[in-house]
N, C-alpha and C. Protein backbone atom coordinates (compact mmCIF):
# COMPACT_ATOMS: atom_id res chain seq x y z
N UNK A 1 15.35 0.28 25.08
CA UNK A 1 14.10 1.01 25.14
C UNK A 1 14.17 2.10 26.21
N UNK A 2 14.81 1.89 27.66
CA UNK A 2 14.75 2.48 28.35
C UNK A 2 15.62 4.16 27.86
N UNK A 3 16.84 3.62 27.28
CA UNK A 3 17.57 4.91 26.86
C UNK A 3 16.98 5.78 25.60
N UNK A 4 16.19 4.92 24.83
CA UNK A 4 15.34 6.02 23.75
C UNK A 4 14.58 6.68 24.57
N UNK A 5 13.71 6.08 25.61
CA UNK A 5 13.01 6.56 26.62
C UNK A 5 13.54 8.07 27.29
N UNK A 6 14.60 7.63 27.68
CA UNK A 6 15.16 8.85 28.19
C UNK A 6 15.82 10.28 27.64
N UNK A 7 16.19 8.99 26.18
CA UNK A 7 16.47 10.30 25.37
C UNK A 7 15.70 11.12 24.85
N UNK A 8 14.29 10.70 24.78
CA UNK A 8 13.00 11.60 23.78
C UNK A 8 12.82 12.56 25.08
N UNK A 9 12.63 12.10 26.28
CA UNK A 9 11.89 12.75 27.58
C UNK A 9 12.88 14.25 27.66
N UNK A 10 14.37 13.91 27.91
CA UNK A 10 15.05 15.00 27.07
C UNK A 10 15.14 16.04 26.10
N UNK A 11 14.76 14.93 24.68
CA UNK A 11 14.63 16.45 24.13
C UNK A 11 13.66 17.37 24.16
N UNK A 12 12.47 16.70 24.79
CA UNK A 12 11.17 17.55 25.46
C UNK A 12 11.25 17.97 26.15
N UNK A 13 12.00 17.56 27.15
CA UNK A 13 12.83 19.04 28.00
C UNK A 13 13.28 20.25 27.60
N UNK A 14 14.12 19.77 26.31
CA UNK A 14 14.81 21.30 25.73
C UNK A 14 13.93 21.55 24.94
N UNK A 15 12.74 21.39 24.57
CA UNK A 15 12.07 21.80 24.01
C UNK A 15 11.02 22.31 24.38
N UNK A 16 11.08 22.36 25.91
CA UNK A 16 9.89 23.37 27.17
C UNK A 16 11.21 24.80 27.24
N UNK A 17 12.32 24.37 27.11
CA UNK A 17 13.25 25.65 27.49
C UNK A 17 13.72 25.40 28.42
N UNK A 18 13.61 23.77 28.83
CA UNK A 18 14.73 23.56 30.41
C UNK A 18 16.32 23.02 29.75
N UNK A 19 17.07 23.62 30.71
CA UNK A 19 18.85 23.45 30.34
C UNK A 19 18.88 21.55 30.51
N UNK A 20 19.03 21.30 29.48
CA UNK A 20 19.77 19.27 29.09
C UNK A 20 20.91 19.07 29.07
N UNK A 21 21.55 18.21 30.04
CA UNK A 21 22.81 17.55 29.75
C UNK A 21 22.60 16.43 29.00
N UNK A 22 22.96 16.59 27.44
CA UNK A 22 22.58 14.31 27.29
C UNK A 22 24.32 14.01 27.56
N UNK A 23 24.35 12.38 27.52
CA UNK A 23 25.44 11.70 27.40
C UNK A 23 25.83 12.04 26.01
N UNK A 24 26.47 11.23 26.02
CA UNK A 24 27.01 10.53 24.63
C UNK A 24 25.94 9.52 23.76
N UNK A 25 26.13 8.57 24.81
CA UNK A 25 24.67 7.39 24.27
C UNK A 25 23.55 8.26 24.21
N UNK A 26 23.32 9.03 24.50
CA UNK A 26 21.23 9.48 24.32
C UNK A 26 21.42 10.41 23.44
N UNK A 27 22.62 11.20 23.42
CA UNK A 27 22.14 12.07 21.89
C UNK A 27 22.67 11.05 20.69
N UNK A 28 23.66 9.65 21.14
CA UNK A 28 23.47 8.77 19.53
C UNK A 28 22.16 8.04 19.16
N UNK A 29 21.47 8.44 20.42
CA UNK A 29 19.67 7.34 20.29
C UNK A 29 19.38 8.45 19.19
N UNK A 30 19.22 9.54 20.20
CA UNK A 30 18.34 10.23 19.21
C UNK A 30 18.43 10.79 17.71
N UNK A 31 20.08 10.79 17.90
CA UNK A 31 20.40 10.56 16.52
C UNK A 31 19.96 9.74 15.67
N UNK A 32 20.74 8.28 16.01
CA UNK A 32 19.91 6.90 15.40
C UNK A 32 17.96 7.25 15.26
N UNK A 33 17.48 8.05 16.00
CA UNK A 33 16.12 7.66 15.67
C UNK A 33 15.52 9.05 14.59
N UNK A 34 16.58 10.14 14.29
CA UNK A 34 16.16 11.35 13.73
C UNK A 34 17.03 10.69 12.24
N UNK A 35 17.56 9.68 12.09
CA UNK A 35 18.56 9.29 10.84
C UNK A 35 17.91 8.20 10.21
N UNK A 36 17.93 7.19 11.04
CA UNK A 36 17.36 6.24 10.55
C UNK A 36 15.36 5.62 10.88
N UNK A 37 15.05 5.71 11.97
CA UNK A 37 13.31 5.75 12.05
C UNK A 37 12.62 6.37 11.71
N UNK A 38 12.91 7.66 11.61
CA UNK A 38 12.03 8.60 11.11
C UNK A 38 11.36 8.41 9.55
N UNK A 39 13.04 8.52 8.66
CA UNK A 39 12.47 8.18 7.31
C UNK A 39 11.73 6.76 6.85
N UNK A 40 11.86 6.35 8.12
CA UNK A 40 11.14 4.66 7.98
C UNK A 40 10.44 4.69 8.08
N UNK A 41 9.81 5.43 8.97
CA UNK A 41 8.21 4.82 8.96
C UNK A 41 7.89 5.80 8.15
N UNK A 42 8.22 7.00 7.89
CA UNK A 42 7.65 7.95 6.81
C UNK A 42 6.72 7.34 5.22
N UNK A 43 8.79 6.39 5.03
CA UNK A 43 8.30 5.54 4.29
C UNK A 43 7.09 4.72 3.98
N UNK A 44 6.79 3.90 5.33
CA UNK A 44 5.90 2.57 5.14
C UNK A 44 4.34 3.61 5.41
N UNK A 45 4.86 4.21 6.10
CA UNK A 45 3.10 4.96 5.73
C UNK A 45 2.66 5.84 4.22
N UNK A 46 3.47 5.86 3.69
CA UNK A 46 3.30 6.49 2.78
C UNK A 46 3.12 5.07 1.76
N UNK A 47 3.92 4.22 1.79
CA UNK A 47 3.52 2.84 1.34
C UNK A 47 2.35 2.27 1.45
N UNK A 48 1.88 2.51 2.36
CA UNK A 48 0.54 1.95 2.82
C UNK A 48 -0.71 2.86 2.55
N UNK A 49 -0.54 3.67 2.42
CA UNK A 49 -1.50 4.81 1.88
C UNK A 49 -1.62 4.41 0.08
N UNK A 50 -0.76 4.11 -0.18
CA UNK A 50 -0.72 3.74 -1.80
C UNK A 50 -0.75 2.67 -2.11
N UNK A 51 -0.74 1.57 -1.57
CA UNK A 51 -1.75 0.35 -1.39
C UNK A 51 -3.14 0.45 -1.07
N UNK A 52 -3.47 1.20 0.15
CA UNK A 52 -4.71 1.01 0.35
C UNK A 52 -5.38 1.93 -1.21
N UNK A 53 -4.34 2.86 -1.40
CA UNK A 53 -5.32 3.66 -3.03
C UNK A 53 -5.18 2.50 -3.90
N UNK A 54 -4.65 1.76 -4.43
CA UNK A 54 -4.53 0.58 -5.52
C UNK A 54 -5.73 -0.29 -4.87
N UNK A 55 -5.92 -0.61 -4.20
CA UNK A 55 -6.60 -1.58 -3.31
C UNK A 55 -8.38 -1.34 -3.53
N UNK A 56 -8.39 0.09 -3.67
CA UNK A 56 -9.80 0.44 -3.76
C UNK A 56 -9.96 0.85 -5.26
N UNK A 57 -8.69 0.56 -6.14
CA UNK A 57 -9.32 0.37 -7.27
C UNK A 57 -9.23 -1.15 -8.04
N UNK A 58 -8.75 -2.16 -6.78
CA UNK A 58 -9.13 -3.62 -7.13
C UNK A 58 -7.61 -3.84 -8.31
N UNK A 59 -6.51 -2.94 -7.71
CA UNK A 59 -5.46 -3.91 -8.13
C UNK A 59 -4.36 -4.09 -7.26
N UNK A 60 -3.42 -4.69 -8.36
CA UNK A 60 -2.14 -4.66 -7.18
C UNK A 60 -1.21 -3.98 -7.72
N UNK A 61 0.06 -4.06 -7.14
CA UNK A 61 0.88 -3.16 -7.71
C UNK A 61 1.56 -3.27 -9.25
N UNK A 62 1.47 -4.11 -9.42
CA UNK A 62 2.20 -4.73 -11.34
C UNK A 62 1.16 -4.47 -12.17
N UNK A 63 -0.49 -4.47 -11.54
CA UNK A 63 -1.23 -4.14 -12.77
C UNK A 63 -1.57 -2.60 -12.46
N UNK A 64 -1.29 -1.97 -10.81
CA UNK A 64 -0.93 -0.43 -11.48
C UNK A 64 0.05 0.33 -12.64
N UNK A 65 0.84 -0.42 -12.19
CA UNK A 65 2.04 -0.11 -13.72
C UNK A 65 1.14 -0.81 -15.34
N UNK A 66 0.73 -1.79 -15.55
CA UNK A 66 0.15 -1.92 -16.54
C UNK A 66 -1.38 -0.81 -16.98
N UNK A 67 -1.70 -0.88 -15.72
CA UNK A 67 -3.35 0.28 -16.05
C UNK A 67 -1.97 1.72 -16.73
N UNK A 68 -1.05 2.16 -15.97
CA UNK A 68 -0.51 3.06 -16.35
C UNK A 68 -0.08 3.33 -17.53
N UNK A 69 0.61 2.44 -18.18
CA UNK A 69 1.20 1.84 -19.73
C UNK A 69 -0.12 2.05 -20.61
N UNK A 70 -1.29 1.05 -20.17
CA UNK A 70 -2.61 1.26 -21.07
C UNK A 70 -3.21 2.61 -21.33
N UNK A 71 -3.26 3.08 -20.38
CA UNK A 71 -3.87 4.76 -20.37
C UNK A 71 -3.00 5.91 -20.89
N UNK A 72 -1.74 5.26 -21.22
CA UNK A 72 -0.70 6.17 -21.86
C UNK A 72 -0.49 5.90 -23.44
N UNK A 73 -1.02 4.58 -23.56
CA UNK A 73 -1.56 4.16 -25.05
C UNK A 73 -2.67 4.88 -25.34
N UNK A 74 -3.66 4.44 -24.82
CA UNK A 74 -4.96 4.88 -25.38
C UNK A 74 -5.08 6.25 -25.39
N UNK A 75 -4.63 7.16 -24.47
CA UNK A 75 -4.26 8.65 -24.97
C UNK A 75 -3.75 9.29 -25.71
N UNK A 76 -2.45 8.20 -26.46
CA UNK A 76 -1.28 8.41 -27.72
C UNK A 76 -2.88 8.77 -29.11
N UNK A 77 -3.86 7.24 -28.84
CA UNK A 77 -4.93 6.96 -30.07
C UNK A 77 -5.90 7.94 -29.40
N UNK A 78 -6.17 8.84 -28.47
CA UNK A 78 -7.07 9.82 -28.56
C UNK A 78 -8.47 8.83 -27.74
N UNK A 79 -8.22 7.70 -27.16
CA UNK A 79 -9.25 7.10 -26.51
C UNK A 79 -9.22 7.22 -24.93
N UNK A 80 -10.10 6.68 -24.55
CA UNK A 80 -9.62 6.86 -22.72
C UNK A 80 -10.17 5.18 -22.44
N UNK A 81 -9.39 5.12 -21.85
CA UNK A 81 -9.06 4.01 -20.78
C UNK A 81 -10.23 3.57 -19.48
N UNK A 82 -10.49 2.84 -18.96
CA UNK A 82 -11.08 2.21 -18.19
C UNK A 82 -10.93 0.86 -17.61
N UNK A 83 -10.42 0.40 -16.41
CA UNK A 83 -10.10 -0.67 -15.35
C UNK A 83 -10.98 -1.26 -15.53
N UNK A 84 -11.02 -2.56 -16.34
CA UNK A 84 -12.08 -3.27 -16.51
C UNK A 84 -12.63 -4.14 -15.31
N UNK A 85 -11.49 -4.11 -13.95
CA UNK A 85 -11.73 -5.29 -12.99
C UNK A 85 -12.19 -3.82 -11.51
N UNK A 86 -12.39 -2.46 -11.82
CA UNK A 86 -12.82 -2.11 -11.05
C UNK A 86 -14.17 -1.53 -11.01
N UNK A 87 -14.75 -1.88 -9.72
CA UNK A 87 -15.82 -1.68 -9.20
C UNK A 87 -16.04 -0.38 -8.13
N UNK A 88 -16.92 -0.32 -7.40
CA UNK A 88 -17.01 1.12 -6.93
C UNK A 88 -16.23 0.63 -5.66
N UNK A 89 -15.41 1.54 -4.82
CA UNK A 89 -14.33 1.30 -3.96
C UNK A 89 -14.82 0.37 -2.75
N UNK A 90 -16.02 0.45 -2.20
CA UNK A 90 -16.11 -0.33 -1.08
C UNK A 90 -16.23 -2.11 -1.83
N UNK A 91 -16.58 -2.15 -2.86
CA UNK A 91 -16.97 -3.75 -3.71
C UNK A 91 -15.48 -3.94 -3.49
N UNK A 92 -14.63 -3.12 -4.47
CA UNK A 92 -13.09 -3.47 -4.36
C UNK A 92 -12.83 -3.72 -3.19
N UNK A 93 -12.89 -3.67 -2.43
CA UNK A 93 -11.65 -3.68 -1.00
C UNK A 93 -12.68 -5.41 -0.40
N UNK A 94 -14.09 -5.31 -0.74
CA UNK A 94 -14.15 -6.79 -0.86
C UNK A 94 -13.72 -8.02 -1.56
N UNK A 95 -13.79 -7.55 -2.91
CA UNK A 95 -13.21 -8.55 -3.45
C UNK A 95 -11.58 -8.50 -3.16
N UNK A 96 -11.04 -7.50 -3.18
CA UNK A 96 -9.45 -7.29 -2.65
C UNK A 96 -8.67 -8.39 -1.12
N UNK A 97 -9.84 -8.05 -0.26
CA UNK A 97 -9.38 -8.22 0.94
C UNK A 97 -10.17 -9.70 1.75
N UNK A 98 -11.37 -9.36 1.11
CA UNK A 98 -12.54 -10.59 1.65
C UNK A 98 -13.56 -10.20 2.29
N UNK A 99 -14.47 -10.92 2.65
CA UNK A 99 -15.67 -10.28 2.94
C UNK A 99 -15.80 -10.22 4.86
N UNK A 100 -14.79 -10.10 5.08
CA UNK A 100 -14.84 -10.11 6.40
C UNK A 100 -14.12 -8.30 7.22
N UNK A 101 -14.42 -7.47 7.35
CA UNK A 101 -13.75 -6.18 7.17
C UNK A 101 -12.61 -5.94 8.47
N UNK A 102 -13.06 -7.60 9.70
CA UNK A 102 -12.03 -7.67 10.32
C UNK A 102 -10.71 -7.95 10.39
N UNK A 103 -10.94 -8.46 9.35
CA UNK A 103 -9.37 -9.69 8.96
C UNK A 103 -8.67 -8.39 8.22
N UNK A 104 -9.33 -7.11 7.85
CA UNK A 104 -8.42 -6.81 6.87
C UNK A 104 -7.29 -6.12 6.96
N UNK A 105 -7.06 -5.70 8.52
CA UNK A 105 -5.78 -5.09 8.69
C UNK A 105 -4.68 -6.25 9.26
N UNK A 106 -5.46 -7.43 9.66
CA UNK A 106 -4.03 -8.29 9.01
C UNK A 106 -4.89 -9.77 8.18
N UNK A 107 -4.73 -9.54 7.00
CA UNK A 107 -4.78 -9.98 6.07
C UNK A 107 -4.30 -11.29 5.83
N UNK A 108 -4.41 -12.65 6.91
CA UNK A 108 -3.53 -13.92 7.02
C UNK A 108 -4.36 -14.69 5.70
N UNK A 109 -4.72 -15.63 5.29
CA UNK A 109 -5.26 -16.43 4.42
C UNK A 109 -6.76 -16.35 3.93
N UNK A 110 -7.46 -15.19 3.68
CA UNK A 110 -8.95 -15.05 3.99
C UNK A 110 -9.49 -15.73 2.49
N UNK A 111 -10.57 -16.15 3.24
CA UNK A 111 -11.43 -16.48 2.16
C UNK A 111 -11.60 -16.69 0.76
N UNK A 112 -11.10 -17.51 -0.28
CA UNK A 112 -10.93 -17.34 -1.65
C UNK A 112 -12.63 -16.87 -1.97
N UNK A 113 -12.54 -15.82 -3.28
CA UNK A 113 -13.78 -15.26 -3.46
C UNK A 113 -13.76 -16.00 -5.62
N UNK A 114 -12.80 -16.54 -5.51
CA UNK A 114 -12.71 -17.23 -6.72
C UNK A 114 -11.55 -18.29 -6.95
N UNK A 115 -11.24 -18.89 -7.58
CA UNK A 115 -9.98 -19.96 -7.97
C UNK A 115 -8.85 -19.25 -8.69
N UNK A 116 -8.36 -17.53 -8.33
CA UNK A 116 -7.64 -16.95 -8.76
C UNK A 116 -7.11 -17.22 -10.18
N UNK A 117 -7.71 -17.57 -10.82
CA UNK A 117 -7.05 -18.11 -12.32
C UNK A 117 -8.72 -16.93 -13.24
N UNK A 118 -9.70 -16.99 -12.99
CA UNK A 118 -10.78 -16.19 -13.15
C UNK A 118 -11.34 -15.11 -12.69
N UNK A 119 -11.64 -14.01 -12.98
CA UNK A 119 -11.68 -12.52 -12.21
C UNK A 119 -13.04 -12.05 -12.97
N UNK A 120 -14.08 -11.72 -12.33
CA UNK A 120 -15.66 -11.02 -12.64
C UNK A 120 -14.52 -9.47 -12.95
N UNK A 121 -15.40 -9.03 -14.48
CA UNK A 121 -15.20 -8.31 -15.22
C UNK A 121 -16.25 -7.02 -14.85
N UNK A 122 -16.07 -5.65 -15.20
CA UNK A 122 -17.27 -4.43 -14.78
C UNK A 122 -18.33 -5.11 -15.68
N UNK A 123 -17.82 -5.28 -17.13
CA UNK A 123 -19.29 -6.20 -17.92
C UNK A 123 -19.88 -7.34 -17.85
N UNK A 124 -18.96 -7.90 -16.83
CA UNK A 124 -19.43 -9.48 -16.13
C UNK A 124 -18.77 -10.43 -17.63
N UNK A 125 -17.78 -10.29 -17.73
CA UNK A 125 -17.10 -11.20 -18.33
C UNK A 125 -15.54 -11.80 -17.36
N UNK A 126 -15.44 -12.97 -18.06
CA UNK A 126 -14.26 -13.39 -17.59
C UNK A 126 -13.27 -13.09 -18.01
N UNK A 127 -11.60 -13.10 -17.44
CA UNK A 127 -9.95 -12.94 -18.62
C UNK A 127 -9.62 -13.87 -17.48
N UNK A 128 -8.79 -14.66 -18.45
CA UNK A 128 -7.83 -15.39 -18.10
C UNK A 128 -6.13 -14.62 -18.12
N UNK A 129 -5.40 -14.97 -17.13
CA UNK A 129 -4.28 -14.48 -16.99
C UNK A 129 -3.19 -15.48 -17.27
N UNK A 130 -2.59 -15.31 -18.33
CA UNK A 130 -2.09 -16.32 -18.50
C UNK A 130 -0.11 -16.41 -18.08
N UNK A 131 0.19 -16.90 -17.00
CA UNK A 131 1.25 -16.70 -16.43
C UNK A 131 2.88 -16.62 -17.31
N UNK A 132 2.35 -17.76 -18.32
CA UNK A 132 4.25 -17.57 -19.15
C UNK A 132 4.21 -16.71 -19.88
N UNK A 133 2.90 -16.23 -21.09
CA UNK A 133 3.18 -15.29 -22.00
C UNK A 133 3.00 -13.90 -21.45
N UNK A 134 2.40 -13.70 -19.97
CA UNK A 134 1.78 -12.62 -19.45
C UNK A 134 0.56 -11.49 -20.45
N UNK A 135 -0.05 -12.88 -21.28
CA UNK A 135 -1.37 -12.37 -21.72
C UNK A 135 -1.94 -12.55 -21.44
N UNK A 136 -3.28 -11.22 -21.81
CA UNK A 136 -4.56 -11.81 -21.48
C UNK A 136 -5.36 -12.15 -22.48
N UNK A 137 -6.51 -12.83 -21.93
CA UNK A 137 -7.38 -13.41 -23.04
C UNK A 137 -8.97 -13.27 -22.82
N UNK A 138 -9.64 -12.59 -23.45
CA UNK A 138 -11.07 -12.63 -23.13
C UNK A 138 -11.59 -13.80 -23.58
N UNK A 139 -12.64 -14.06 -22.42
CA UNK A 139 -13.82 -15.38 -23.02
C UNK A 139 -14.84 -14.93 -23.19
């Protein structure tokens, strides 16, 4: 820590316009952190930005790919599509996350809001999800 330390304080040096000697080790930190950290966290925030968008439309990521598939059907037949399990974004991120808005940036075991086998529908119906055939079934 101390040598990333020293190496960032550095390149903010040469980057006021004062003359830097690095070592060897502090320009491989900063290497290591312009090669490999950078695109990392780039990554996970950009990950997380597209969760929290799935999230406020009350899915997860496998039934974004399925809403995607459906809406690419129903456009082939000239119909449009509609998320039957979403609600207006702040409902979603309750039923998503739980009704507690503290827990939700870390997310440990909160609150079941159903027996996950049953999901409230926009028309207030139920689907069952059925795990081996990966159908669904209206009741």
């Amino acid at each position: 820590f101390f040598l990333a330390t020293k190496a960032l304080l550095a390149l903010y040096a040469a980057y006021q316009g004062e003359e830097v000697h690095l070592t060897a080790l502090q320009a491989l930190v900063i290497l290591i952190h312009l090669v490999i950290f950078c695109p990392l966290v780039l990554g996970m925030i950009s990950l997380f930005f597209w969760q929290l968008g799935i999230s406020t439309q009350n899915m997860t990521t496998i039934e974004a790919s399925i809403r995607r598939k459906a809406k690419r059907e129903a456009k082939k037949q000239g119909k449009r599509y509609k998320w039957p399990y979403s609600f207006r974004p702040a409902r979603n991120m309750v039923l998503f996350y739980g009704p507690n808005p503290r827990s939700w940036l870390l997310p440990v075991i909160p609150p079941t809001l159903g027996d996950g086998i049953h999901f409230t529908m926009v028309h207030g119906k139920l689907q069952i999800f059925c795990y081996g055939s990966l159908s669904l079934r209206l009741l």
